[in-house]
C-alpha atoms as a PDB file:
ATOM      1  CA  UNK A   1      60.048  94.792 101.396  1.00  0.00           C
ATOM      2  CA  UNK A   2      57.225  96.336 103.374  1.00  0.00           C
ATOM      3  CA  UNK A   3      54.954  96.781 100.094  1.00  0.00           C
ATOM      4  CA  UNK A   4      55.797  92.908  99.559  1.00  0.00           C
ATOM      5  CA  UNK A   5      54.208  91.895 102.857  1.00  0.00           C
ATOM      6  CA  UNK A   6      51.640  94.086 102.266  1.00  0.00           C
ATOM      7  CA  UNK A   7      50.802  92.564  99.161  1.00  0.00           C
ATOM      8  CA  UNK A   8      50.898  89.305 100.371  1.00  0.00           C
ATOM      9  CA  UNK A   9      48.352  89.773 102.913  1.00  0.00           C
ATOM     10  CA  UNK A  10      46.264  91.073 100.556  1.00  0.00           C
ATOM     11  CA  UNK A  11      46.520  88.284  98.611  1.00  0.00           C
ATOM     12  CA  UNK A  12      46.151  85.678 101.698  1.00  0.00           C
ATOM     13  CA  UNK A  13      43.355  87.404 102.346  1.00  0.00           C
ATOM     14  CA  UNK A  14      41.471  87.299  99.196  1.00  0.00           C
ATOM     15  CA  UNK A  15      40.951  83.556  99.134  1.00  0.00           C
ATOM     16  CA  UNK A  16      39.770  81.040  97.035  1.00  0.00           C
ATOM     17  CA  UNK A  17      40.461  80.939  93.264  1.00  0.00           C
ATOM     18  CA  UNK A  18      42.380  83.987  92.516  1.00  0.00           C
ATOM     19  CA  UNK A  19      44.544  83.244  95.991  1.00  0.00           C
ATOM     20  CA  UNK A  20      45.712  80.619  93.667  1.00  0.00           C
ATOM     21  CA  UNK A  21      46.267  81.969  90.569  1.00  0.00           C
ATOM     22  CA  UNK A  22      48.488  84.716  92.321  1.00  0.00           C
ATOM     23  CA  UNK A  23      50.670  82.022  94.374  1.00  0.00           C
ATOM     24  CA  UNK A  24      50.878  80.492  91.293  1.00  0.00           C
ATOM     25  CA  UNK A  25      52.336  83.578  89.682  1.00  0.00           C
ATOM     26  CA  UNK A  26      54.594  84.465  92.642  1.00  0.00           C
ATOM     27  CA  UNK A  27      57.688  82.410  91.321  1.00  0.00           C
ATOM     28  CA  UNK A  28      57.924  84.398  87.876  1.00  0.00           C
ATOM     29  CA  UNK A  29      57.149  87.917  89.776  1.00  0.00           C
ATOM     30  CA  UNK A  30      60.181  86.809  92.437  1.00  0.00           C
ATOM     31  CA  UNK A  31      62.660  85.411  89.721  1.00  0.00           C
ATOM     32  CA  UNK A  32      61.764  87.032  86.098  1.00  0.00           C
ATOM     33  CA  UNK A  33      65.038  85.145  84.195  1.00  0.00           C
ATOM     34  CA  UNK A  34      62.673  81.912  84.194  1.00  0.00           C
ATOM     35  CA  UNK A  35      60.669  83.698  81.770  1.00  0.00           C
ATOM     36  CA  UNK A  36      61.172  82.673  77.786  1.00  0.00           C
ATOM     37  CA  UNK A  37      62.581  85.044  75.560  1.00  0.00           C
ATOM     38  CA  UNK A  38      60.998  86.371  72.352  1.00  0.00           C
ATOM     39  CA  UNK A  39      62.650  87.353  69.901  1.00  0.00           C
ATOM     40  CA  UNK A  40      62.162  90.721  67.351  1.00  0.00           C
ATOM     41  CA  UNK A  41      62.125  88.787  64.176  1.00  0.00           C
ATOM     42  CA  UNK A  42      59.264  86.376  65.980  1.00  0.00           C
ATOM     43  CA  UNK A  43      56.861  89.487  67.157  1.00  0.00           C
ATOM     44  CA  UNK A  44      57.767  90.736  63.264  1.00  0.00           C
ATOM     45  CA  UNK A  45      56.513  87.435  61.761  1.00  0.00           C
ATOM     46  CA  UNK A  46      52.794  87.948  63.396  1.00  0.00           C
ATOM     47  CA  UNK A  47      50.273  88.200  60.548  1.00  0.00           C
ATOM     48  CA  UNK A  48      47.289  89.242  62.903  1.00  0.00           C
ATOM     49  CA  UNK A  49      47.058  92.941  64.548  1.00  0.00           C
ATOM     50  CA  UNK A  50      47.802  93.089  68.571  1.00  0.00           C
ATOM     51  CA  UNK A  51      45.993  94.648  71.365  1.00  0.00           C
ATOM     52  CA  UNK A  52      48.357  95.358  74.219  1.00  0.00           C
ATOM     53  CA  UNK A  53      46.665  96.239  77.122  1.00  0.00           C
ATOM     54  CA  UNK A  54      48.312  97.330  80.568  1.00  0.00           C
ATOM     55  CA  UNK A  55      46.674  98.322  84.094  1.00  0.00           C
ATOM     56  CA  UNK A  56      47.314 101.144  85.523  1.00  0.00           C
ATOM     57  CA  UNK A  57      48.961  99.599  88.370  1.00  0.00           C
ATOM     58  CA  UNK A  58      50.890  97.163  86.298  1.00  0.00           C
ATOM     59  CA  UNK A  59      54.338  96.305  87.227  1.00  0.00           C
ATOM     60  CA  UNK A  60      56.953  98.889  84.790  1.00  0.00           C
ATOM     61  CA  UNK A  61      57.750  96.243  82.869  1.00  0.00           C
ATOM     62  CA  UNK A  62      54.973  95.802  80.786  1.00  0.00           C
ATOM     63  CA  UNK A  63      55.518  99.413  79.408  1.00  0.00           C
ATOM     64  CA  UNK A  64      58.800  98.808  78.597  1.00  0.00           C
ATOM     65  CA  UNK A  65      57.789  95.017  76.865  1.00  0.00           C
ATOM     66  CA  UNK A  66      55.410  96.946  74.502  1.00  0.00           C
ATOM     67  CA  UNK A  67      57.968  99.501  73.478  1.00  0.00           C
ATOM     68  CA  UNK A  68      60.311  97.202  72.753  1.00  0.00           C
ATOM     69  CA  UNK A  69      57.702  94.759  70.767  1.00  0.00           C
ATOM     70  CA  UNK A  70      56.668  98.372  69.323  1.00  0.00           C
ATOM     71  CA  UNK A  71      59.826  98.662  67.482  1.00  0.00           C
ATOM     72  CA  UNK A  72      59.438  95.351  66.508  1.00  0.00           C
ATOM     73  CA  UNK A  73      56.231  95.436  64.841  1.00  0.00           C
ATOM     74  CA  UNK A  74      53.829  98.236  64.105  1.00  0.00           C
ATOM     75  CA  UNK A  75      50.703  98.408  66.302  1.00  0.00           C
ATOM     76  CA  UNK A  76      48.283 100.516  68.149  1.00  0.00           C
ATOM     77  CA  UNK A  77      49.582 102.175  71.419  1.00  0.00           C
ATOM     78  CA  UNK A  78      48.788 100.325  74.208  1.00  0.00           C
ATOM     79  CA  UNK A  79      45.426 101.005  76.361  1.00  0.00           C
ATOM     80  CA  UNK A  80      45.564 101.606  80.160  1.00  0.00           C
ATOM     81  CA  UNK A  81      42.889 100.431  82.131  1.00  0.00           C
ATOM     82  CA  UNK A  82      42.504 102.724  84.482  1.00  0.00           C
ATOM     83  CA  UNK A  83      42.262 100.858  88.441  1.00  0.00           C
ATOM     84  CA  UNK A  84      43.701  97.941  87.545  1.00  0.00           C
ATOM     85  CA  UNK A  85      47.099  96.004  87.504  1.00  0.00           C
ATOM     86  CA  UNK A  86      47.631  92.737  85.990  1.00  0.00           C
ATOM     87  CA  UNK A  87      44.882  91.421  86.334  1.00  0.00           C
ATOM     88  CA  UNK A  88      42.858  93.651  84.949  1.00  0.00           C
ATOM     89  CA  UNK A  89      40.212  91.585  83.603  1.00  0.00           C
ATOM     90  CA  UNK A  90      38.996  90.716  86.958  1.00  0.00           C
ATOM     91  CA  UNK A  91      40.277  94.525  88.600  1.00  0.00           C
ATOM     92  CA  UNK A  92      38.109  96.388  86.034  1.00  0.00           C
ATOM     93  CA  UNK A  93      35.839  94.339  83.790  1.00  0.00           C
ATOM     94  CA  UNK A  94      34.073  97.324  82.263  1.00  0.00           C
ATOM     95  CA  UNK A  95      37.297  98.910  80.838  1.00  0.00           C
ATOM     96  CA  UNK A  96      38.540  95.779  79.720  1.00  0.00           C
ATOM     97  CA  UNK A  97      35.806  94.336  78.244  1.00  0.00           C
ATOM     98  CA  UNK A  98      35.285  97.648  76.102  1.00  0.00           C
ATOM     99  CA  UNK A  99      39.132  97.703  75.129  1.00  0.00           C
ATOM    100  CA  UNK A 100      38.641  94.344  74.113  1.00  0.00           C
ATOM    101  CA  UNK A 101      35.143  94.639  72.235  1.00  0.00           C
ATOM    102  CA  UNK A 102      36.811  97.923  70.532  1.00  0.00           C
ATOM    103  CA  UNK A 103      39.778  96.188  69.494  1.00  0.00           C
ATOM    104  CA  UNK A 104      37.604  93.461  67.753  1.00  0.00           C
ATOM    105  CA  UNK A 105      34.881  95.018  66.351  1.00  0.00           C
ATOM    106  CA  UNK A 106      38.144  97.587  64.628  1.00  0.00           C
ATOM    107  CA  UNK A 107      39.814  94.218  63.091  1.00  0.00           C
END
């Protein structure tokens, strides 16, 4: 519980904008069975290639959602941006923005 206060602060303390987005987020972080279920046969049905990225410091269960979607449908592993957790984009914009640019230039 300590890291979860922790966290918090950190949050509190970053203000503004992405204060939001995070308090937003909270309820789904605190109480994951809200969150819709997709099926294998629906990732199987996608015509269109995936990237699946992941920070570094992402939560475990984004790993284990891209194995599972992995088995589901063939893709590239997933990239790690390195110093980053969810919200990578904003954490580490140079290593996203090249996974991303990669991934698009490739399909």
């Amino acid at each position: 519980m300590v890291r979860l206060a922790e966290w918090f602060r950190d949050v509190v303390a970053i203000g503004g904008e992405r204060e939001r987005i995070i308090l937003d987020n909270l309820r789904t972080a605190l109480k994951p069975e809200g969150r819709p279920v997709t099926k294998c046969e629906e990732i199987a049905r996608l015509d269109f290639p995936v990237l699946l990225l992941n920070g570094e410091r992402s939560p475990p269960r984004y790993p284990a959602m891209f194995a599972a979607m992995r088995k589901c449908k063939e893709s590239a592993a997933p990239i790690v941006i390195p110093k980053a957790a969810h919200g990578m984009h904003r954490e580490n914009p140079p290593a996203f923005e090249t996974a991303v640019m990669d991934f698009l230039a490739r399909n």
